[in-house]
Each structure stands twice: as structure tokens, then as C-alpha cells.
C-alpha atoms as a PDB file:
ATOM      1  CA  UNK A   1     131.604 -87.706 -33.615  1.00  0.00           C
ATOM      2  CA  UNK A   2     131.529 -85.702 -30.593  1.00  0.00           C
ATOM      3  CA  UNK A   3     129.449 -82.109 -30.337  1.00  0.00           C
ATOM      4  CA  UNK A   4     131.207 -79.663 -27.869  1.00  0.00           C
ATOM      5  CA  UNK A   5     130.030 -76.605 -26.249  1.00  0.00           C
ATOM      6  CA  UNK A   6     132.153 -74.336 -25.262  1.00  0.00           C
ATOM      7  CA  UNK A   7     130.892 -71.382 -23.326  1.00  0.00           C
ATOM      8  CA  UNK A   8     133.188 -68.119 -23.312  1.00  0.00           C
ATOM      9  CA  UNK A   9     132.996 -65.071 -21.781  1.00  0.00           C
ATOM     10  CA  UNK A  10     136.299 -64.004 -23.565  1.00  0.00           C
ATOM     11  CA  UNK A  11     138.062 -64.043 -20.040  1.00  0.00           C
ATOM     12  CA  UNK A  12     141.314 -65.571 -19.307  1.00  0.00           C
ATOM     13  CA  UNK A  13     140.125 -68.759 -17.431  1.00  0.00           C
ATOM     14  CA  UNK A  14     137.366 -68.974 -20.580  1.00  0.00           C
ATOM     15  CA  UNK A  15     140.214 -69.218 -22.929  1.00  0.00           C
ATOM     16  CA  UNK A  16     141.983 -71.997 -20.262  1.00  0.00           C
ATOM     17  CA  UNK A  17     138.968 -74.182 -20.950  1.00  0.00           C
ATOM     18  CA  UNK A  18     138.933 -73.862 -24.749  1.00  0.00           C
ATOM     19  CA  UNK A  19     142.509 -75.026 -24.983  1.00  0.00           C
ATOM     20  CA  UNK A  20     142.259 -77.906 -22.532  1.00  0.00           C
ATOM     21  CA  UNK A  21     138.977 -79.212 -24.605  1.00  0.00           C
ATOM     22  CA  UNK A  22     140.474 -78.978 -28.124  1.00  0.00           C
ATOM     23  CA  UNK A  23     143.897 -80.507 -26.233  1.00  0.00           C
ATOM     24  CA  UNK A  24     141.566 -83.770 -24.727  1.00  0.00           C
ATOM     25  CA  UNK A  25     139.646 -84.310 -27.620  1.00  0.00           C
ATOM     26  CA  UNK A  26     142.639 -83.830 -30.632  1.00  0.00           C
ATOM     27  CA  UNK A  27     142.223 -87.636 -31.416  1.00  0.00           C
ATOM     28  CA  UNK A  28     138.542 -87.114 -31.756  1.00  0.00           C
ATOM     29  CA  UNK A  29     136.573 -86.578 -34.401  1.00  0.00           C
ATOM     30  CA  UNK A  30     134.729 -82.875 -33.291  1.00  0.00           C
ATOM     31  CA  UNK A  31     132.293 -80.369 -34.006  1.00  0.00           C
ATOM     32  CA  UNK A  32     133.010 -77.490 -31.116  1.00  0.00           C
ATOM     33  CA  UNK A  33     130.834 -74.862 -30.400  1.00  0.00           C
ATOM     34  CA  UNK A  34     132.152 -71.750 -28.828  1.00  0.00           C
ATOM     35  CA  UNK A  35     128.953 -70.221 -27.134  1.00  0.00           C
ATOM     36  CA  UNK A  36     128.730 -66.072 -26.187  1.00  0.00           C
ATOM     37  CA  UNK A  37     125.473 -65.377 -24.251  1.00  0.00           C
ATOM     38  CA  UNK A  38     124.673 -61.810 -24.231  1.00  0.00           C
ATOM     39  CA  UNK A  39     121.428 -60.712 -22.632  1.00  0.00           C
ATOM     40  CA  UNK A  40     118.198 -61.338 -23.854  1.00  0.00           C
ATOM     41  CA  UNK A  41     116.619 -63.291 -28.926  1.00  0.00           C
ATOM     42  CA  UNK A  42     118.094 -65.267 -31.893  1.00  0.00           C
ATOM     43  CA  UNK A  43     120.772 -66.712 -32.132  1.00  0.00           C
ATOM     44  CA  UNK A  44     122.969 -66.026 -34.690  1.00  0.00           C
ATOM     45  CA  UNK A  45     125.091 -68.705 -36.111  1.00  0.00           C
ATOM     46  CA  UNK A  46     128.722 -68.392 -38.341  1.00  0.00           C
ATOM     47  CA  UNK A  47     130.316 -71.406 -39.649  1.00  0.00           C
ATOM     48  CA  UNK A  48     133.986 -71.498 -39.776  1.00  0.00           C
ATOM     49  CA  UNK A  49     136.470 -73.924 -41.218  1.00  0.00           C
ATOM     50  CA  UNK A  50     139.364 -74.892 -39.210  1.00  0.00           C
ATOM     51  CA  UNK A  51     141.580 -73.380 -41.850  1.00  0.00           C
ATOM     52  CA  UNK A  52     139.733 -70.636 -43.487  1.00  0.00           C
ATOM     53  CA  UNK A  53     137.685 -68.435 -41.292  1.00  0.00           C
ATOM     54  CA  UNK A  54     134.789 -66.801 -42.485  1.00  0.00           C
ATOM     55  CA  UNK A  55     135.554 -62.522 -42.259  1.00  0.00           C
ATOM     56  CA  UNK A  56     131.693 -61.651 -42.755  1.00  0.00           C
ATOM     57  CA  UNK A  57     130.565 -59.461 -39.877  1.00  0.00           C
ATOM     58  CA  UNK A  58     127.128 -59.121 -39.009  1.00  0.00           C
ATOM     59  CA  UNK A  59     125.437 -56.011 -39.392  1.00  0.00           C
ATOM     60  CA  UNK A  60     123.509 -56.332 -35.987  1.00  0.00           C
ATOM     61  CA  UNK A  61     124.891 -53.508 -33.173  1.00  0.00           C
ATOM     62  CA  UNK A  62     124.586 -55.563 -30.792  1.00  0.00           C
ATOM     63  CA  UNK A  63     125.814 -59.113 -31.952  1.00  0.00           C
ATOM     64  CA  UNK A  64     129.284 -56.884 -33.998  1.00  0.00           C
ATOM     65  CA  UNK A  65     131.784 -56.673 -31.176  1.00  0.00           C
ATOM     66  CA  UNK A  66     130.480 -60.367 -29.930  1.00  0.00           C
ATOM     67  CA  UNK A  67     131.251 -61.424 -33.333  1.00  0.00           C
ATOM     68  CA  UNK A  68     134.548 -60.049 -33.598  1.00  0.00           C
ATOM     69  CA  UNK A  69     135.614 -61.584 -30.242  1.00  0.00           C
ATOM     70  CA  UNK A  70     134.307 -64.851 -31.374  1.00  0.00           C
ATOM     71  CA  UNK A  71     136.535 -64.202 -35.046  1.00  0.00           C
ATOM     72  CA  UNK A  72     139.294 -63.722 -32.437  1.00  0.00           C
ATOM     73  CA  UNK A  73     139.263 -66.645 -30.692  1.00  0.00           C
ATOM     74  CA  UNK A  74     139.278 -68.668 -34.086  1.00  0.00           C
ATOM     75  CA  UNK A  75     142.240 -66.890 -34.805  1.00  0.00           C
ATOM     76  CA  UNK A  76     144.102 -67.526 -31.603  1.00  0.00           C
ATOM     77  CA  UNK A  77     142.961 -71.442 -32.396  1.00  0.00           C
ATOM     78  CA  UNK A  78     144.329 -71.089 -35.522  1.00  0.00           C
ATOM     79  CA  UNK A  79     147.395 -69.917 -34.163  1.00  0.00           C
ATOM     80  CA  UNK A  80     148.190 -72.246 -31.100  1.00  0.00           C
ATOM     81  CA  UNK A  81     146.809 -75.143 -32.616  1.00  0.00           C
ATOM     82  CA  UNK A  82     148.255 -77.050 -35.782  1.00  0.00           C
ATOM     83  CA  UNK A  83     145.345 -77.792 -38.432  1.00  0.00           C
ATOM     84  CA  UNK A  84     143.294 -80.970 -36.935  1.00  0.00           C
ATOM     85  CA  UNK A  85     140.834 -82.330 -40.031  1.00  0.00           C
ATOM     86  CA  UNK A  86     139.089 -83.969 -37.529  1.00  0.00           C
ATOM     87  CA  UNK A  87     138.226 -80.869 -36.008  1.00  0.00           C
ATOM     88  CA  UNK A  88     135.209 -78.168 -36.959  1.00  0.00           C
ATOM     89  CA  UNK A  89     134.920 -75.103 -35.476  1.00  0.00           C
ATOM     90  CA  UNK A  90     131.409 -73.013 -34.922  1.00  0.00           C
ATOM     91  CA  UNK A  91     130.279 -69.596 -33.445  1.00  0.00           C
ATOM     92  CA  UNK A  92     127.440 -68.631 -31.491  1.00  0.00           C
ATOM     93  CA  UNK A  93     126.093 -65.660 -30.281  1.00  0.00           C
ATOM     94  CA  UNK A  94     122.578 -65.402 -28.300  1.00  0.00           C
ATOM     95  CA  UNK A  95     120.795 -62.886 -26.401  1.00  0.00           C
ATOM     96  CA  UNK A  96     119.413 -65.057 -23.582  1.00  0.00           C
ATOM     97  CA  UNK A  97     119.298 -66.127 -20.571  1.00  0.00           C
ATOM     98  CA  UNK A  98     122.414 -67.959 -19.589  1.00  0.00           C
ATOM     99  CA  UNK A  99     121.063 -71.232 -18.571  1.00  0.00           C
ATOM    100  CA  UNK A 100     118.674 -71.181 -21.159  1.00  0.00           C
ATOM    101  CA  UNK A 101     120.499 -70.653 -23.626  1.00  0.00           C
ATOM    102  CA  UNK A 102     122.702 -73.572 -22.995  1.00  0.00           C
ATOM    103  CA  UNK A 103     120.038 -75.707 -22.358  1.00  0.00           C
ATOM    104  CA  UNK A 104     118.665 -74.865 -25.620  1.00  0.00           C
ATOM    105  CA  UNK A 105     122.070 -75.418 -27.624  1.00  0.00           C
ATOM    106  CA  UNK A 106     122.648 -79.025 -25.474  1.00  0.00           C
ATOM    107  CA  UNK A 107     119.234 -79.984 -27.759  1.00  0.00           C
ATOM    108  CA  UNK A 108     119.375 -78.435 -30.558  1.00  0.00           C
ATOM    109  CA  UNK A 109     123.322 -79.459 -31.281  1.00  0.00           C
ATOM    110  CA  UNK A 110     123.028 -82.577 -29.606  1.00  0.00           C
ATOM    111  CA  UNK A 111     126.149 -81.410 -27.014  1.00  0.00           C
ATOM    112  CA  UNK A 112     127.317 -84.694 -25.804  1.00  0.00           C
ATOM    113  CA  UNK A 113     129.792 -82.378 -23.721  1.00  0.00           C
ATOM    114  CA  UNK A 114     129.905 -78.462 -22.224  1.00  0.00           C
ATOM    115  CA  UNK A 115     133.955 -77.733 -21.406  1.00  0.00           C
ATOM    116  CA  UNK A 116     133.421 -74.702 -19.155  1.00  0.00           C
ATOM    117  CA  UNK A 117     136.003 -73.006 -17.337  1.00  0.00           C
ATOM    118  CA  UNK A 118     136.083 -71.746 -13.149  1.00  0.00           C
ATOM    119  CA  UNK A 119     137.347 -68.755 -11.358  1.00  0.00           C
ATOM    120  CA  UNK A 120     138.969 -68.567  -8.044  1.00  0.00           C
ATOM    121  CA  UNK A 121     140.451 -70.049  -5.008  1.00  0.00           C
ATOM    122  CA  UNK A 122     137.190 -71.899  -4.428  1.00  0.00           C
ATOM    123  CA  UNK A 123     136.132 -72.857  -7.706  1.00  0.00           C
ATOM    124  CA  UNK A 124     134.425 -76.230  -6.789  1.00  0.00           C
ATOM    125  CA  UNK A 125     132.471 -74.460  -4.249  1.00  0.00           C
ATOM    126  CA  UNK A 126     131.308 -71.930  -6.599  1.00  0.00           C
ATOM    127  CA  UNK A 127     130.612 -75.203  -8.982  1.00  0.00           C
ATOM    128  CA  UNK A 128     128.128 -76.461  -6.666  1.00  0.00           C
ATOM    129  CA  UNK A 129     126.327 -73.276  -4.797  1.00  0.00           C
ATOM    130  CA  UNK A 130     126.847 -70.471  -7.137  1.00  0.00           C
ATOM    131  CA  UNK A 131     127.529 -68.806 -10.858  1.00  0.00           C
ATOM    132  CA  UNK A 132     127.730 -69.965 -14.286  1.00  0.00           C
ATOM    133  CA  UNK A 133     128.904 -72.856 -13.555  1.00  0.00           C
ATOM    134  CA  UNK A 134     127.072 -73.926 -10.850  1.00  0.00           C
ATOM    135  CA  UNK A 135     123.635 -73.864 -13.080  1.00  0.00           C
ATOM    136  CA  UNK A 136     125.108 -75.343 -15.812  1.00  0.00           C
ATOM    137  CA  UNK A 137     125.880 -78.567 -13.825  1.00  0.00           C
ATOM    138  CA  UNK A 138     122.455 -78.487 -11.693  1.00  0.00           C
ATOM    139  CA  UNK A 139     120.183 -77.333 -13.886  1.00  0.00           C
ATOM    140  CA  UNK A 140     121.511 -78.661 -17.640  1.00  0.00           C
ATOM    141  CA  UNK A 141     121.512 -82.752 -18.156  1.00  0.00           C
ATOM    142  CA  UNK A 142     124.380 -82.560 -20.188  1.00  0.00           C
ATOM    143  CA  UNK A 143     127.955 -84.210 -19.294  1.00  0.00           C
ATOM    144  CA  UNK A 144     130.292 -81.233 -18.126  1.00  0.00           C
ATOM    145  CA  UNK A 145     133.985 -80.770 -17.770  1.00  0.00           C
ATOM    146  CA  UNK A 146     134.757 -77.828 -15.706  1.00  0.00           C
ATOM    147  CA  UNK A 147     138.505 -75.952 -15.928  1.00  0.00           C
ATOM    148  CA  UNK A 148     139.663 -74.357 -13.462  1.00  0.00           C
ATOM    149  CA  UNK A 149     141.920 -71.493 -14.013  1.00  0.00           C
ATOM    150  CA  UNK A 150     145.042 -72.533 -12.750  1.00  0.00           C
ATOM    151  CA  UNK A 151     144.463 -75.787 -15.317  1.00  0.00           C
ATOM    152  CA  UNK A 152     147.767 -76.809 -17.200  1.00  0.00           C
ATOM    153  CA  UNK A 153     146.536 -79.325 -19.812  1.00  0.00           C
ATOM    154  CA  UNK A 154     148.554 -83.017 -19.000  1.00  0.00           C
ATOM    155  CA  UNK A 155     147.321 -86.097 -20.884  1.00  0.00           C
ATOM    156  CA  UNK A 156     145.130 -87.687 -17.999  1.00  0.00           C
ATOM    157  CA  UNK A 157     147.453 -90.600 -16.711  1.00  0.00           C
ATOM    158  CA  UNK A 158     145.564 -90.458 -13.184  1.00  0.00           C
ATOM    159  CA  UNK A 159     142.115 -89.818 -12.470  1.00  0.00           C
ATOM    160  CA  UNK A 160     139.876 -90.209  -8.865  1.00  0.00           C
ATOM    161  CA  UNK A 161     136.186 -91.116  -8.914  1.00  0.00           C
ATOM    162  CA  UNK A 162     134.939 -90.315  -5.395  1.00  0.00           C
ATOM    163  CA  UNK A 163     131.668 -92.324  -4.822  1.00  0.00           C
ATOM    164  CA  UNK A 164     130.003 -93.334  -1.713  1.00  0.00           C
ATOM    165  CA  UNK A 165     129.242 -96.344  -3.564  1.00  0.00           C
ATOM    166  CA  UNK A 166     125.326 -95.506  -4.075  1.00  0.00           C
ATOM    167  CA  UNK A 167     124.506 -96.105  -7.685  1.00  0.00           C
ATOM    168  CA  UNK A 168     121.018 -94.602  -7.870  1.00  0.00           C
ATOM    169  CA  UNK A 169     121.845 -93.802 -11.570  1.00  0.00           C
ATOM    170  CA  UNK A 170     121.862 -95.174 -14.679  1.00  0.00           C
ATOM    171  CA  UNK A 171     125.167 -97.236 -15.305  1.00  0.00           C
ATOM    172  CA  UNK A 172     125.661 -95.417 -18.648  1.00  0.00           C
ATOM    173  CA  UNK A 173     126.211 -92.746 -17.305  1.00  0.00           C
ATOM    174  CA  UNK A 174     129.246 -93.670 -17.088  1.00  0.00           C
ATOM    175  CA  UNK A 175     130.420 -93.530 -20.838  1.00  0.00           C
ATOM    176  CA  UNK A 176     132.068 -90.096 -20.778  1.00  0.00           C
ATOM    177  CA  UNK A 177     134.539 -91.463 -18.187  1.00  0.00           C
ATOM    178  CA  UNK A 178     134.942 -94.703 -20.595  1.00  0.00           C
ATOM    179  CA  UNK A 179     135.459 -92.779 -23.600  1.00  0.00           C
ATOM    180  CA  UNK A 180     138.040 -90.873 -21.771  1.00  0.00           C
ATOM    181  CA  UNK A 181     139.711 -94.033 -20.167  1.00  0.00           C
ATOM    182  CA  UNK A 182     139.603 -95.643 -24.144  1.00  0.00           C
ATOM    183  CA  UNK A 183     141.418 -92.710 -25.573  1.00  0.00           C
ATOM    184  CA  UNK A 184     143.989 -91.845 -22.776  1.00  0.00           C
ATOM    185  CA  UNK A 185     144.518 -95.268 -21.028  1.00  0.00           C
ATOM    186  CA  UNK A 186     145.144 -93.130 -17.522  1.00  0.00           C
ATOM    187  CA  UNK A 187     144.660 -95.223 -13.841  1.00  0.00           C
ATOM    188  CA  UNK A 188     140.685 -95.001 -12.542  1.00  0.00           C
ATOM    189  CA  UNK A 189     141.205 -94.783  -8.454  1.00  0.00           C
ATOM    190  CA  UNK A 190     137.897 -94.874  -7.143  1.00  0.00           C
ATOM    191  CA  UNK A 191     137.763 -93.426  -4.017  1.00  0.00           C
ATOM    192  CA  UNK A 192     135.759 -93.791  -0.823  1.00  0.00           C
ATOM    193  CA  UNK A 193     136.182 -91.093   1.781  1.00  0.00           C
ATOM    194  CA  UNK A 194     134.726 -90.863   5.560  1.00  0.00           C
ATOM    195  CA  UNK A 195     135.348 -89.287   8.515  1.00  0.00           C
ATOM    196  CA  UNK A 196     135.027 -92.529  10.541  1.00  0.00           C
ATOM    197  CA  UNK A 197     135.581 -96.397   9.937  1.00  0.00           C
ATOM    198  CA  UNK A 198     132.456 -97.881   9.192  1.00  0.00           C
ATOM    199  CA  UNK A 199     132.208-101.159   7.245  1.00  0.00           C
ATOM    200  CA  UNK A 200     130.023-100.566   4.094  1.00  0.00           C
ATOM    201  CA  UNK A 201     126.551-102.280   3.548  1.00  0.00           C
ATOM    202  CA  UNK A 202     125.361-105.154   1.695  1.00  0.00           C
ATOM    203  CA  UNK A 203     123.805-102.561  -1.176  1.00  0.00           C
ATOM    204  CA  UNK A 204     127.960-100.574  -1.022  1.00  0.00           C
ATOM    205  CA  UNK A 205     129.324-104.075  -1.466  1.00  0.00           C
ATOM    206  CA  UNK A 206     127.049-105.018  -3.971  1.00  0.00           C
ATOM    207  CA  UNK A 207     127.908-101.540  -6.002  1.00  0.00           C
ATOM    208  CA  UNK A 208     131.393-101.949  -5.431  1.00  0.00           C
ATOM    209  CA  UNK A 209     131.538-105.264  -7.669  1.00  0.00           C
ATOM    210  CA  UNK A 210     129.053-103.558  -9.929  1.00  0.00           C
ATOM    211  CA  UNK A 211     131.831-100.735 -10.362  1.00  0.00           C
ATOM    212  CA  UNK A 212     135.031-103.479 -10.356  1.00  0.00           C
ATOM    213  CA  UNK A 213     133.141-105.013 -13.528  1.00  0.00           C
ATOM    214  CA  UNK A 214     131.700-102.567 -15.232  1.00  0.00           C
ATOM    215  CA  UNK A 215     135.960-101.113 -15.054  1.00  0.00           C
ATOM    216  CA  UNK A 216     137.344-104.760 -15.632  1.00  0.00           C
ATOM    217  CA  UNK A 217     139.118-103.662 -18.950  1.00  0.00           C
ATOM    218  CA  UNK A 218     141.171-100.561 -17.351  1.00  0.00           C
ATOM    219  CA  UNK A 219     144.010-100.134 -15.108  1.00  0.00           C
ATOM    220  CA  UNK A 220     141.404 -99.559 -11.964  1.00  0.00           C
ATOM    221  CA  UNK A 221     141.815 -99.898  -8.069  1.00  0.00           C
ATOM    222  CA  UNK A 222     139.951 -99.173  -5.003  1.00  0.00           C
ATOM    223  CA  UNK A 223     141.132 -96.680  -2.326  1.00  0.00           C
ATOM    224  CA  UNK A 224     139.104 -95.996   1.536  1.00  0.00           C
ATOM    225  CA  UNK A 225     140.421 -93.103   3.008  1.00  0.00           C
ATOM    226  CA  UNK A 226     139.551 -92.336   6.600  1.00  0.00           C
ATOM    227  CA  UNK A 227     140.870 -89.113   8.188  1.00  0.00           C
ATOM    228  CA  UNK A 228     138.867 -86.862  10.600  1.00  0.00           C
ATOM    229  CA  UNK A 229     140.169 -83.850   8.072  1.00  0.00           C
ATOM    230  CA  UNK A 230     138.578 -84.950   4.896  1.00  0.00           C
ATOM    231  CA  UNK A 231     140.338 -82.023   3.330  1.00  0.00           C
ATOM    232  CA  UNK A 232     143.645 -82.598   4.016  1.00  0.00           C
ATOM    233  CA  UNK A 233     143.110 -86.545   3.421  1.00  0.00           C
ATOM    234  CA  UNK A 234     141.770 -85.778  -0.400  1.00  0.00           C
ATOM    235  CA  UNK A 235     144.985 -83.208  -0.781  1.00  0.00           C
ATOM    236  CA  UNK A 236     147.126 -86.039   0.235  1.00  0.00           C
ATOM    237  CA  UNK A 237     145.591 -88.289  -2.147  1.00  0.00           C
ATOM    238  CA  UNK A 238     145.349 -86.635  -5.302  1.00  0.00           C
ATOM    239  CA  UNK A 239     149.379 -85.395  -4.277  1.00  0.00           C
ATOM    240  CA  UNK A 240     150.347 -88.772  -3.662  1.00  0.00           C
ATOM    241  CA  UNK A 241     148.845 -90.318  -7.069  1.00  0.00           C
ATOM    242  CA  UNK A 242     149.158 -87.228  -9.005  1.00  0.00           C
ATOM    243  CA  UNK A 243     145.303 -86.688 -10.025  1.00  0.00           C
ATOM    244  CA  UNK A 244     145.176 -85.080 -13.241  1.00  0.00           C
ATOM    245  CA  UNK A 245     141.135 -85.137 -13.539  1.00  0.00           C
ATOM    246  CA  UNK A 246     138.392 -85.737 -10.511  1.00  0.00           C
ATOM    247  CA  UNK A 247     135.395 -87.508 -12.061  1.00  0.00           C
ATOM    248  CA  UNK A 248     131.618 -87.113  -9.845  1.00  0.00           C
ATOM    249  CA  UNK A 249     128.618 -87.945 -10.397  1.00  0.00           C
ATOM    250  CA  UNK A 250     125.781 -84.892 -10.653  1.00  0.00           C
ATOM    251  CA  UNK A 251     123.209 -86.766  -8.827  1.00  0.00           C
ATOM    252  CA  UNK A 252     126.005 -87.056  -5.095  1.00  0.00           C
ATOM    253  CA  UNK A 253     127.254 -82.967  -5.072  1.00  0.00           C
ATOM    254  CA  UNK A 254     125.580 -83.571  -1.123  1.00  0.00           C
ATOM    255  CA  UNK A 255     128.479 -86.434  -0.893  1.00  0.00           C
ATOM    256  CA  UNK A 256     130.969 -84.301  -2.567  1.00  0.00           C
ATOM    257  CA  UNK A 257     130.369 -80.737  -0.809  1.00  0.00           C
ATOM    258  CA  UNK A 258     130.768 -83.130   2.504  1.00  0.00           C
ATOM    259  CA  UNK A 259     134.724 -84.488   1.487  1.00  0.00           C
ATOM    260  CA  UNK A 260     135.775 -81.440  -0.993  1.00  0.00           C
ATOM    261  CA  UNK A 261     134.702 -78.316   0.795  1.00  0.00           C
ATOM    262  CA  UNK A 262     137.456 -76.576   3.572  1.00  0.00           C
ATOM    263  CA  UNK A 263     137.122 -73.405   5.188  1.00  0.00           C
ATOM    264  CA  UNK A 264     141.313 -73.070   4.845  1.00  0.00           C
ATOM    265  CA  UNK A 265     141.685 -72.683   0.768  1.00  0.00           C
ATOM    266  CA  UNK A 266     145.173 -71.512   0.600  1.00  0.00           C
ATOM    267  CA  UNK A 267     145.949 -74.953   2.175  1.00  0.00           C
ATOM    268  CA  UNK A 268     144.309 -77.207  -0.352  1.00  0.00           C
ATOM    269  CA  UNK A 269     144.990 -75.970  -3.990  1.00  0.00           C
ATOM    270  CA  UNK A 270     143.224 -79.104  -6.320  1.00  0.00           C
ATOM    271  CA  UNK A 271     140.265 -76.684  -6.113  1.00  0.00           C
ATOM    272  CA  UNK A 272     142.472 -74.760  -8.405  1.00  0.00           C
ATOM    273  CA  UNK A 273     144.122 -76.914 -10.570  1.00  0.00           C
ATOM    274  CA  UNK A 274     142.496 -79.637 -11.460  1.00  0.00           C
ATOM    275  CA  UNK A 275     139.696 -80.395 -13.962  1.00  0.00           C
ATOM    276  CA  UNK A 276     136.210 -81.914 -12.490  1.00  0.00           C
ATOM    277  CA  UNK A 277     134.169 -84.222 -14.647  1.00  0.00           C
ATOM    278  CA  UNK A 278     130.681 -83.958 -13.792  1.00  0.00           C
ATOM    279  CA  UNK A 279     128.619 -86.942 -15.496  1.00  0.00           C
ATOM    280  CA  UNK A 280     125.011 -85.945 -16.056  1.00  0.00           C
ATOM    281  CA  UNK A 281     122.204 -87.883 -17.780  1.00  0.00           C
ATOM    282  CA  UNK A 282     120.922 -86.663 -20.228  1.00  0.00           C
ATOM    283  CA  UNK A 283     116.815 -85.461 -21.508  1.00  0.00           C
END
């Protein structure tokens, strides 16, 4: 059984993210957790059913309209959804600080995934040097898929893993990208990316058969891109093979703010549509 966080600030892009989770995971057996932070206390917890939800509205003036939102969003489950038995649904509410607050749910619900969703034309840069987002992935060990906006949901039938090929991580941290490659079967192209042609080093090669057997049971290939635009090289790419998710690792954002960032964002529009797995051990 999977536990799922699902942070919301009842926004649009919020909602995006809720959808695509519950749409990846319907084959799953799921307890999600849709997460309201509101300022700074205790958390108050409501248990729903998938089928019945629970009308009891706390009395607390702050937590009420929170409440009601989070009622809402069961509702609008409830409505685009057909009834999944595999599938539990849960409010929270907290006054808190953000990243505490999620750091403190990861434990105490054993999250084994937050499904968070981005705003704006440069939603990976914001994923890496600022908001929400950003701290969830730095500063929470916890596995995170982050939706961007524009994010239709497509059964994963392509996905890139970027790596400079410098495993200085545990191997199973991995899993999440397994467990998505068991239950979707989609093509793994792990990608290498530099601005010049340089041959890689004994410790590259060495992690590149590392990768090629640890992957030995999916549809995987290798792919070395060279292109003085990284930009318009990755664009190309993930055109050309139709990417439908970008998998990193937490521990290279330095190699990925080096290939993904561009100054020219109306030009490159993955930023925008596609969903970013960011593996992240775990406390």
C-alpha cells in the first residue's frame, strides 16, 4: 500500500496535481492525503470514505472554511472519479509552517510519495531556487512528483532519466521509478547531456553498466546528447520521443539547473507540461 500526500492550496494547478496522482496510482492500492497548511498548531484530522463523505464540520474559526474546501475537493473526486476500493481518501488541516508541516506528515503517515503541483512558465526553475515546491524537494527526504500546470494526465509510455552518470546515492533509490516502470511498462531513456564531446571516465562507465543492470528487465536505452544549446537539445529530445515524465535524482539539481534552465521560456515549453520525478531518500 502506498501513502500519498497531496498538498493543496485549493488553486487550479493544486487541483491538476490531485487528478494526475489519483490517475497514476488507480491500479494501486492507496491511502491519499490531501494536506491544507494554514499558518501557525494541531492538526486536525477527518476521515472520509471514498463513497460516503463525512459532513461533520469543525467548530474551530479558523480550521471551518479550510474544512469546507477540503469537503469540496472530496466531492469533486467523487464526481470525476468512478469509485476505486482500492482507494482511501483523508483530510488535513494544520496551522504550521509549510515545510514543517510536511515534513512532519512524511513521518508520521509514512508518505512514500508528495504529488505537488507547479505554477508558471518556469516551473522547474522555481522547483529548484524558490517556493513551495522548491523546499519540499530540498529540504523534505521524501520521493516527490511535481505537476506542472499545463499537465494533461497520459499513461507514461516514455520517460527520460538525465544523469551524469555519478551514482553517489543509494541504488534504491531508485524504486519509485521501478514501481512506476512495473505498473505502466513505459520506455526508460536515460539521458546524458553536455555541451562538449568528452569521453566519460572509468567511474561513468562503471555506473553506466551499474544502471544497464539494475534496468535489465524494462524496455531501457541509452541516449548522449551533445549540443552547445543544452536547451534546445533537451526540447528536441523529449519532442522527438514524446517524454511523458522526466525522472532526477535530488542529490544532481547542480547537474540539472546546468541542462534544464534557458533564459528564452516561451521557446522551450516541457517546463510546462511535463511531470518531474524527483527521487529522494528517505530519514
Amino acid at each position: 500500500m502506498k501513502n500519498i500526500l497531496l498538498p493543496t492550496d485549493f488553486s487550479i494547478n493544486s487541483w491538476n496535481a490531485i487528478k494526475y496522482a489519483i490517475h497514476l496510482f488507480k491500479n494501486e492500492t492507496c491511502n491519499f492525503y490531501l494536506l491544507y497548511v494554514h499558518k501557525l498548531s494541531n492538526t486536525i484530522v477527518v476521515n472520509h470514505s471514498y463513497a460516503y463523505a463525512n459532513d461533520t464540520v469543525l467548530d474551530d474559526v479558523h480550521a471551518k472554511p479550510a474544512t469546507i474546501k477540503l469537503h469540496n475537493i472530496l466531492k469533486q473526486i467523487t464526481k470525476h472519479f468512478p469509485i476505486n476500493s482500492n482507494h482511501k481518501f483523508y483530510t488535513l488541516y494544520d496551522n504550521n509552517f509549510f515545510i514543517e508541516s510536511i515534513r512532519k506528515h512524511v513521518k508520521e503517515k509514512k508518505i512514500d510519495i508528495i504529488v505537488i503541483g507547479t505554477k508558471g512558465a518556469s516551473a522547474l526553475k522555481k522547483i529548484i531556487v524558490g517556493s513551495n515546491t522548491s523546499d519540499v524537494i530540498t529540504k523534505v527526504k521524501c520521493t516527490t512528483i511535481a505537476v506542472p500546470e499545463n499537465t494533461k494526465y497520459a499513461k507514461p509510455k516514455e520517460i527520460a532519466f538525465p544523469t551524469d552518470f555519478s551514482l553517489n546515492y543509494d541504488m534504491r533509490m531508485l524504486q519509485p521509478l521501478s514501481d512506476i516502470l512495473d505498473k505502466h511498462n513505459p520506455a526508460l531513456n536515460i539521458l546524458n547531456v553536455s555541451k562538449s564531446k568528452t569521453d566519460l571516465n572509468a567511474e561513468q562507465k562503471q555506473n553506466t553498466e551499474l544502471l544497464d543492470d539494475y534496468f535489465s528487465y524494462v524496455n531501457h536505452s541509452f541516449h548522449y546528447v551533445t549540443n552547445s544549446n543544452i536547451e534546445n537539445a533537451i526540447q528536441c529530445f523529449i519532442e522527438n520521443r514524446h517524454i511523458d515524465m522526466i525522472c532526477m535524482m535530488a542529490k544532481n539539481l547542480n547537474y540539472f539547473q546546468q541542462i534544464l534552465f534557458h533564459n528564452k521560456v516561451k521557446e522551450i515549453n516541457y517546463h510546462t507540461e511535463i511531470p518531474f520525478l524527483i527521487l529522494h531518500e528517505k530519514n
